[in-house]
Each structure stands twice: as structure tokens, then as C-alpha cells.
Protein backbone atom coordinates (compact mmCIF):
# COMPACT_ATOMS: atom_id res chain seq x y z
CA UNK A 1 -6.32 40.68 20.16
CA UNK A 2 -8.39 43.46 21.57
CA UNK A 3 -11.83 43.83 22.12
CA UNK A 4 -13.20 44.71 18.72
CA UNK A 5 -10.74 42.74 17.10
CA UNK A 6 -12.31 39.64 19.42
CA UNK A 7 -15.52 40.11 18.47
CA UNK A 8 -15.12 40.54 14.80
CA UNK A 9 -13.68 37.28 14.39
CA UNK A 10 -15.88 35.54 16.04
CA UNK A 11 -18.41 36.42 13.44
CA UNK A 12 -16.55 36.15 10.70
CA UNK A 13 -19.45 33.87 8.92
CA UNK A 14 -22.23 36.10 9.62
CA UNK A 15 -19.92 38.99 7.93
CA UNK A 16 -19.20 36.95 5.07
CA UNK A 17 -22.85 36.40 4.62
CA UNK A 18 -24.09 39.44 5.08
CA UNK A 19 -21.05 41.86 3.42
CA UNK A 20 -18.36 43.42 4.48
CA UNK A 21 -19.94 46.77 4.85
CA UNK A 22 -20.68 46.09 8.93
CA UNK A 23 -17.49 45.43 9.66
CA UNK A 24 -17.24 49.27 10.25
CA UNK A 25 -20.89 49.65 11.30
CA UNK A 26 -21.04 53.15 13.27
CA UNK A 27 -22.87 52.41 16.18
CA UNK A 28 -21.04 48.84 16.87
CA UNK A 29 -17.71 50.35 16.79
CA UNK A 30 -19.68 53.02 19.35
CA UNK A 31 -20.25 50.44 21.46
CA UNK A 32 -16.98 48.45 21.81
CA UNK A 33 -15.35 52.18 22.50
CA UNK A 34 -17.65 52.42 25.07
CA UNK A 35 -16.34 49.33 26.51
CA UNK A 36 -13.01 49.75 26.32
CA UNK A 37 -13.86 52.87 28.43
CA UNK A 38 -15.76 51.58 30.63
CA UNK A 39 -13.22 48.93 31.53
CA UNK A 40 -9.93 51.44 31.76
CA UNK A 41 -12.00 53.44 34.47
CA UNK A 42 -13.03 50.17 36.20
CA UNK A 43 -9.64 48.83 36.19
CA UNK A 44 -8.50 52.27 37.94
CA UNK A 45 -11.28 51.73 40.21
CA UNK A 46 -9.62 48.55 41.59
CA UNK A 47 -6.29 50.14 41.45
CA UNK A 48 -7.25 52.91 43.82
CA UNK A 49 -8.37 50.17 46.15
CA UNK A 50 -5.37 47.61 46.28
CA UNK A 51 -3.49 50.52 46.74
CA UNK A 52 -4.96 51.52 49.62
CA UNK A 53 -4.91 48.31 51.11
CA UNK A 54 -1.08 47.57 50.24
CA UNK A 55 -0.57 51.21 51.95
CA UNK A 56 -3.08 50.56 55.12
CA UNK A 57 -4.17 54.39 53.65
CA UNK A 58 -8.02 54.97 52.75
CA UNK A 59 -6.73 58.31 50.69
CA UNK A 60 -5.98 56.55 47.36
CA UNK A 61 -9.57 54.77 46.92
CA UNK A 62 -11.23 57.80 48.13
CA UNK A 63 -9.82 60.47 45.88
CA UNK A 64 -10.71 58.28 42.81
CA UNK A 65 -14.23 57.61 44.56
CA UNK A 66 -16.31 60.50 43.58
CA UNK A 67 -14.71 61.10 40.74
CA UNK A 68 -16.11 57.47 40.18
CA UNK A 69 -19.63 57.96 41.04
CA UNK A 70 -19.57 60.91 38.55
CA UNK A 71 -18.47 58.40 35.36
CA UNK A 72 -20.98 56.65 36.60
CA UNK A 73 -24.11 58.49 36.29
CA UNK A 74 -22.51 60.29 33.40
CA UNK A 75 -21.64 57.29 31.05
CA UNK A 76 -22.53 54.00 32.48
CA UNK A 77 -26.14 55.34 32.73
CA UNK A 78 -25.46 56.39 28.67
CA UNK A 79 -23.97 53.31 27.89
CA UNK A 80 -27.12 50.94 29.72
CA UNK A 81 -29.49 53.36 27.44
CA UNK A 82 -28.05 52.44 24.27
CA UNK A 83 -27.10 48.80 24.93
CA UNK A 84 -31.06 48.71 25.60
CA UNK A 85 -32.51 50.76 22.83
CA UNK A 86 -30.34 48.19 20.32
CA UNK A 87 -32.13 45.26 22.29
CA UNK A 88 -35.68 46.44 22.04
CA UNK A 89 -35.18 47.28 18.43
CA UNK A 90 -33.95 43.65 17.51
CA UNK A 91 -36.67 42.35 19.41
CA UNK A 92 -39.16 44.67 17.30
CA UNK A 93 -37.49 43.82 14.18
CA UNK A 94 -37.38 40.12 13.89
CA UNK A 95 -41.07 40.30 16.04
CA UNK A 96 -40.49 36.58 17.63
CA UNK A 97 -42.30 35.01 20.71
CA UNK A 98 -39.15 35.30 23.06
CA UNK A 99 -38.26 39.66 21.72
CA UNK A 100 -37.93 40.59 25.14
CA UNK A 101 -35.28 37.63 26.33
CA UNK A 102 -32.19 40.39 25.40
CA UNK A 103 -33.41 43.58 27.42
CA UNK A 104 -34.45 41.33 30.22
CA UNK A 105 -30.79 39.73 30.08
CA UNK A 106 -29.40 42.85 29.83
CA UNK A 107 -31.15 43.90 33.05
CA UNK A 108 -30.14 40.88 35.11
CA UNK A 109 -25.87 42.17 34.35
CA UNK A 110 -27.28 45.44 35.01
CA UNK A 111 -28.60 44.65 38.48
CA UNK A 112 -25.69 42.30 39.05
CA UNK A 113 -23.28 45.26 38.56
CA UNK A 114 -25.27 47.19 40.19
CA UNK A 115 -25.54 45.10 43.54
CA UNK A 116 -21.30 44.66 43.30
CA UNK A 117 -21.17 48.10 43.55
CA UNK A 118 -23.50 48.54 46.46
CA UNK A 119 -21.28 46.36 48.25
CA UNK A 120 -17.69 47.99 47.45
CA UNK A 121 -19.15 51.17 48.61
CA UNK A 122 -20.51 49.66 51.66
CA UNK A 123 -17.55 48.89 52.95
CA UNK A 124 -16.72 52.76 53.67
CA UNK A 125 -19.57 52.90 56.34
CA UNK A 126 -17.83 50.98 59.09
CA UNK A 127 -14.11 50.40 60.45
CA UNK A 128 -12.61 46.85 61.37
CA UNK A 129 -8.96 45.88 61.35
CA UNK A 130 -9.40 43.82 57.94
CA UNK A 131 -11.33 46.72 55.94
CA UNK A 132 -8.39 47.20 53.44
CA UNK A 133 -8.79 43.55 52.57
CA UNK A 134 -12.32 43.94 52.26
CA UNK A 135 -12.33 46.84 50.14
CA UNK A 136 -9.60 45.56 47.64
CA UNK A 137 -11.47 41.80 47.22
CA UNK A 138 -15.07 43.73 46.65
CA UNK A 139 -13.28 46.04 44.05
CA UNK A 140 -11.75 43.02 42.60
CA UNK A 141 -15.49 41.14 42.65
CA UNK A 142 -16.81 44.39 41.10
CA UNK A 143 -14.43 44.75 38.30
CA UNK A 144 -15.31 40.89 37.58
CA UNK A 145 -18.39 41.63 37.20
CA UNK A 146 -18.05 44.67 34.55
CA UNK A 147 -15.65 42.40 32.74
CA UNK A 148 -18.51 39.48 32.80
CA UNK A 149 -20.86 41.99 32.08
CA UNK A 150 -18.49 43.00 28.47
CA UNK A 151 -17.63 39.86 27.40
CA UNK A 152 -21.45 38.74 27.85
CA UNK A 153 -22.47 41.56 25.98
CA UNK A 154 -19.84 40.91 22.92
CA UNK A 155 -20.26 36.91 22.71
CA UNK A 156 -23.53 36.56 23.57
CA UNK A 157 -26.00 39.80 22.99
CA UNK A 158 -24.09 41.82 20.27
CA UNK A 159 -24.44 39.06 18.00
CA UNK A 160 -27.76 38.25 18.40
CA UNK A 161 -28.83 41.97 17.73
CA UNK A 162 -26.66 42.44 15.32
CA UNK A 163 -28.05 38.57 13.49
CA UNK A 164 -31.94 40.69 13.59
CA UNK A 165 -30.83 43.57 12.28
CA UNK A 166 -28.81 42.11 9.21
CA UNK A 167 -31.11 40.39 8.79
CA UNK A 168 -34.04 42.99 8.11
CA UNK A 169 -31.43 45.40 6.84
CA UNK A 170 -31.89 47.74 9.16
CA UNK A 171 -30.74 51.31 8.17
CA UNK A 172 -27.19 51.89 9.74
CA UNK A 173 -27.47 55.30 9.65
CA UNK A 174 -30.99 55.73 11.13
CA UNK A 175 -29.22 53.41 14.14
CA UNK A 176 -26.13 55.65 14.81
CA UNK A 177 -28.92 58.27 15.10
CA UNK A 178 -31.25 57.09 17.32
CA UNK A 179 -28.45 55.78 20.34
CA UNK A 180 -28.10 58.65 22.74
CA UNK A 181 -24.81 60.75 22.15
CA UNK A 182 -22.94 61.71 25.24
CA UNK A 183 -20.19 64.77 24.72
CA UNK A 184 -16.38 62.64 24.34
CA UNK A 185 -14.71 65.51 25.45
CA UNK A 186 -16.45 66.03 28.75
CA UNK A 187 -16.38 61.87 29.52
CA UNK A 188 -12.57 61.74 28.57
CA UNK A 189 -11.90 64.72 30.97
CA UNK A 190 -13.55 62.65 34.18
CA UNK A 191 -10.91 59.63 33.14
CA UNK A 192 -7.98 61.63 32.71
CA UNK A 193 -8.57 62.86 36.37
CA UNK A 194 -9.53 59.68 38.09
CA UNK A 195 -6.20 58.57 36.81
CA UNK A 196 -4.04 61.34 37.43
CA UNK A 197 -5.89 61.69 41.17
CA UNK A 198 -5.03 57.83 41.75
CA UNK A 199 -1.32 58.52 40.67
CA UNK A 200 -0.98 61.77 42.71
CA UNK A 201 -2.70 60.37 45.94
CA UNK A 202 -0.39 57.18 45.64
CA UNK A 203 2.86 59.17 44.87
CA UNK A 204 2.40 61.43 48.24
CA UNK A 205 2.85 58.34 50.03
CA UNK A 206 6.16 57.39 48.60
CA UNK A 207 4.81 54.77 45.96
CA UNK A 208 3.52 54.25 41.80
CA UNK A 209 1.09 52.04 41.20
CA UNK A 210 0.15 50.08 37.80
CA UNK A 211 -2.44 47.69 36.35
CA UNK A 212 -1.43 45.30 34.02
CA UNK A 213 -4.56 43.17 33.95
CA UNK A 214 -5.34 44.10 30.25
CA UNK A 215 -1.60 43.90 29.18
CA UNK A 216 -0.70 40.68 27.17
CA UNK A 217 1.33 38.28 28.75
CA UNK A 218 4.64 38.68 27.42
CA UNK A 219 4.17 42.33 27.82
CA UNK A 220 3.96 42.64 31.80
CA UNK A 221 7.36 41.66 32.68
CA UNK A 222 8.82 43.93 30.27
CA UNK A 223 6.40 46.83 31.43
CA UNK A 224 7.15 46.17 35.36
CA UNK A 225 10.96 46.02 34.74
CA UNK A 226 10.44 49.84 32.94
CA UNK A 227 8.26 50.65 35.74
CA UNK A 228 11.05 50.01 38.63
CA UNK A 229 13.74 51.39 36.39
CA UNK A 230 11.40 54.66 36.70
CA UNK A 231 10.32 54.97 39.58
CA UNK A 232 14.07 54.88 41.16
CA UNK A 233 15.27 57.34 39.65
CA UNK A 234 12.26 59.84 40.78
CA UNK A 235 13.73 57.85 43.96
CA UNK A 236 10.21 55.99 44.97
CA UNK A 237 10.58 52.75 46.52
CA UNK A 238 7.47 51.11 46.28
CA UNK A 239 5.55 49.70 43.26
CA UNK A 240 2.15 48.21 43.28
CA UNK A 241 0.42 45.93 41.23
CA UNK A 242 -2.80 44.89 40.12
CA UNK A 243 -3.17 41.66 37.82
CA UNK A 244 -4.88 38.30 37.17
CA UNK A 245 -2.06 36.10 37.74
CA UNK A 246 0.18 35.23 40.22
CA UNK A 247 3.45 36.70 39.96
CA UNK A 248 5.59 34.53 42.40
CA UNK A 249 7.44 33.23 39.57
CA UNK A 250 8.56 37.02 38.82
CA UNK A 251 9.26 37.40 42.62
CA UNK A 252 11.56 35.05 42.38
CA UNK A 253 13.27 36.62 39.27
CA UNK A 254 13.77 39.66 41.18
CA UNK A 255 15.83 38.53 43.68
CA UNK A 256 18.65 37.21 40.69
CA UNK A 257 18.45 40.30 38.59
CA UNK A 258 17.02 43.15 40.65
CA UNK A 259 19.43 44.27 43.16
CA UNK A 260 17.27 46.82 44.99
CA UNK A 261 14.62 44.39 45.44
CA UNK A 262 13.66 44.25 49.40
CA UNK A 263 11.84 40.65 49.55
CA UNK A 264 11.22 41.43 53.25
CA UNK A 265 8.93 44.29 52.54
CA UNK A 266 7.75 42.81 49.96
CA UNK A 267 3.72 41.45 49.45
CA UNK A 268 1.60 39.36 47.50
CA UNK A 269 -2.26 38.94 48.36
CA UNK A 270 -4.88 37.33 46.24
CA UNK A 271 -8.00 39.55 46.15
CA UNK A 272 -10.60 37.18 44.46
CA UNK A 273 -10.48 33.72 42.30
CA UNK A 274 -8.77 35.79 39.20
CA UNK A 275 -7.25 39.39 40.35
CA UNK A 276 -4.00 39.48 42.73
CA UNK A 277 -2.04 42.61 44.06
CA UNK A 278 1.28 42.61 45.01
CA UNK A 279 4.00 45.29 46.48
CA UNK A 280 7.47 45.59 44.80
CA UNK A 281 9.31 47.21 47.65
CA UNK A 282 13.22 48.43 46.98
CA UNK A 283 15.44 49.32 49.49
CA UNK A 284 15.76 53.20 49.70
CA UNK A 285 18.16 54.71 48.52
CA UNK A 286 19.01 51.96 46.24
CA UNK A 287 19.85 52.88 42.26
């Protein structure tokens, strides 16, 4: 079930209530695209960084890094505007003692996302022997915190804006209007290149690399076996992983029905409490 999907059925009563006609409300659909985004660049974000600490190479995370910090002040500073604006208007609208309780909530993620990032980027001002490790856990903690940031937003903010303003009728139209428009084209360009600078960086040192966080379950096995099938015959050896489970179970599966698998080579590192990377080495050569 994806993201919109989610959300929709939680409020299922309120849509029966108040008519069916929301369901494709403009600017909430706006919003949940803006998350998906938001999300697909993050998760790159963390890619570029277990890569480069599975490949002891800094190149990977900082290819993907400015192209990064441009998203950022192009769409998550967009995306804060709007998520805001919606606030403050259901605040206005249902004109109770506690109005301001959303945008100050939404401010406290805000800072909180803010802060994680401080501290990913920090990690680029000094050298130690453990800074790969150190820059993949504080991308992990940092895409945590965008994902706590969405689902927060979508179970516990969304609805309570969107209760207000069903419940004033607010004009749907005059809403779409007023939330800051950003150009697609120009925001879809900056992910297309973060992605294809991650996967170019990564392939010049012999390896693909794939996150499977937001694939369903029964999905990533299938997915990983397609990816190694790939991958040898462009004759790269190396495969890494990002994902929020542990995979030692599908290690172990690897050694009975992959025979290029090199266990030796091999690596699986937890990151954080939920996000793991791993490094499906094959012996070279091997088809």
C-alpha cells in the first residue's frame, strides 16, 4: 500500500462523512507527491553514503552531495512553505484556543531534520579511520528522520487540517491556488541526476548499488536476484545494498543457489536501529 493509498484509508470515516469528492482533493494529492519525492531523493542520499563506506571511497557520497543541497533549497524549502500555509489556514478556520499547536509541530520535525542534516554534513570536515561508518549511520539517522517527519505529517497533521477544512468547506480550488507552485520539470531534472551521478560514481569503481528500503517484502529477493543476474553480465562484481532488515537469512541462500557468490568478501553492517547495508561480492570473472 503506498503512501496515498495509506493515508486514504485511514480516513475512510471522515470521507464517508464528508463525500467522496476529497478523495481527489488537488492540493492533498500535491502533497503526498511531494513526499514520495522527497523520500526517493533521501533514500539516494543514504545510498551514496553506504556506498562509500562499503567502498572505503568518499567519491560516491560526494558527487550526490551538492546535487543534494540544491533539492534542498529548491523543494524541501517549497515543500516546508506549503505544509505551513495549510497549517495556519486550519488554525484560522476552525479559530480554536490551541490554532497554532500544528505550525509549531510542524516546526519542531522541521528543526529536527534540520539538525540531522547538520550532523551528516559535519562529518566531511574532519578525517578519522571510522569516518565511513560515521557517515553511513548519520545518513541512515537522517533518512529516519525524513521518514518520521512523512509519516507524522500523514497520520497525525494531514488529518487534522484536512478535519478544519471539511469542516468549514473550505474552497478546494482557492487552496490549490494559494500553495506555492514550484516548476516539476526543473525539480525532476535535479533527481534524475543525483541518481544517475550515484550510479556512475559507484560503477567507476567496479560496483551497482540499490535501495530496496521502500520495496515490499516479497519483492526484494526477487529484485536482488535480477540485480546480480545484471550486473554479471556488464561483468561487475560487487552489489550493494541499502535496507531495513537484516538480510543474513538471504546470505545464507546465496551460498546454495548463487554460485558466484564470494562469502569471504562479502559484508553486512547495521547502520542505525532500522537501516542495514550489506556488500554482495562475486568472484570475478564468474558467470
Amino acid at each position: 500500500m503506498g503512501i496515498g493509498s495509506t493515508f486514504y484509508a485511514l480516513f475512510d470515516p471522515i470521507f464517508h462523512i464528508w463525500g467522496e469528492g476529497w478523495r481527489s482533493s488537488k492540493w492533498l494529492d500535491k502533497l503526498i507527491e511531494e513526499h514520495r519525492i522527497i523520500k526517493k531523493v533521501s533514500s539516494t542520499l543514504l545510498l551514496s553514503a553506504a556506498s562509500s563506506y562499503m567502498l572505503s571511497e568518499k567519491e560516491p557520497f560526494d558527487q550526490v552531495l551538492p546535487l543534494y543541497m540544491e533539492f534542498r533549497c529548491e523543494f524541501f524549502t517549497h515543500h516546508e512553505r506549503n505544509e505551513e500555509f495549510l497549517a495556519m489556514l486550519a488554525g484560522l478556520l476552525d479559530l480554536f484556543p490551541k490554532r497554532y499547536t500544528l505550525i509549531r509541530s510542524l516546526e519542531d520535525i522541521h528543526l529536527t531534520i534540520e539538525y540531522r542534516f547538520k550532523d551528516l554534513v559535519k562529518t566531511l570536515t574532519y578525517i578519522s579511520e571510522s569516518w565511513g561508518r560515521d557517515l553511513a549511520s548519520r545518513a541512515a539517522m537522517y533518512h529516519k528522520a525524513i521518514e518520521s517527519h512523512i509519516e507524522s505529517i500523514e497520520r497525525d497533521i494531514l488529518p487534522k487540517i484536512l478535519y478544519t477544512l471539511l469542516k468549514v468547506e473550505a474552497n478546494e480550488e482557492k487552496i490549490s491556488h494559494a500553495l506555492k507552485k514550484i516548476e516539476c520539470k526543473r525539480v525532476d531534472c535535479i533527481v534524475k541526476n543525483i541518481e544517475n551521478r550515484l550510479s556512475n560514481t559507484v560503477l567507476k569503481n567496479g560496483a551497482a548499488a540499490m535501495n530496496i528500503i521502500d520495496l515490499r517484502p516479497y519483492k526484494r529477493h526477487i529484485a536482488i536476484t535480477k540485480k546480480i543476474r545484471e550486473i554479471k553480465n556488464n561483468r561487475i562484481y560487487k552489489l550493494i545494498l541499502a535496507y531495513d532488515c537484516d538480510l543474513t537469512s538471504y546470505y545464507r541462500k546465496l551460498l546454495n543457489t548463487e554460485p558466484c557468490f564470494d562469502q569471504k568478501l562479502s559484508r553486512i553492517e547495521q547502520l542505525s536501529d532500522n537501516i542495514w547495508v550489506s556488500m554482495i561480492s562475486l568472484r570475478e570473472g564468474c558467470r
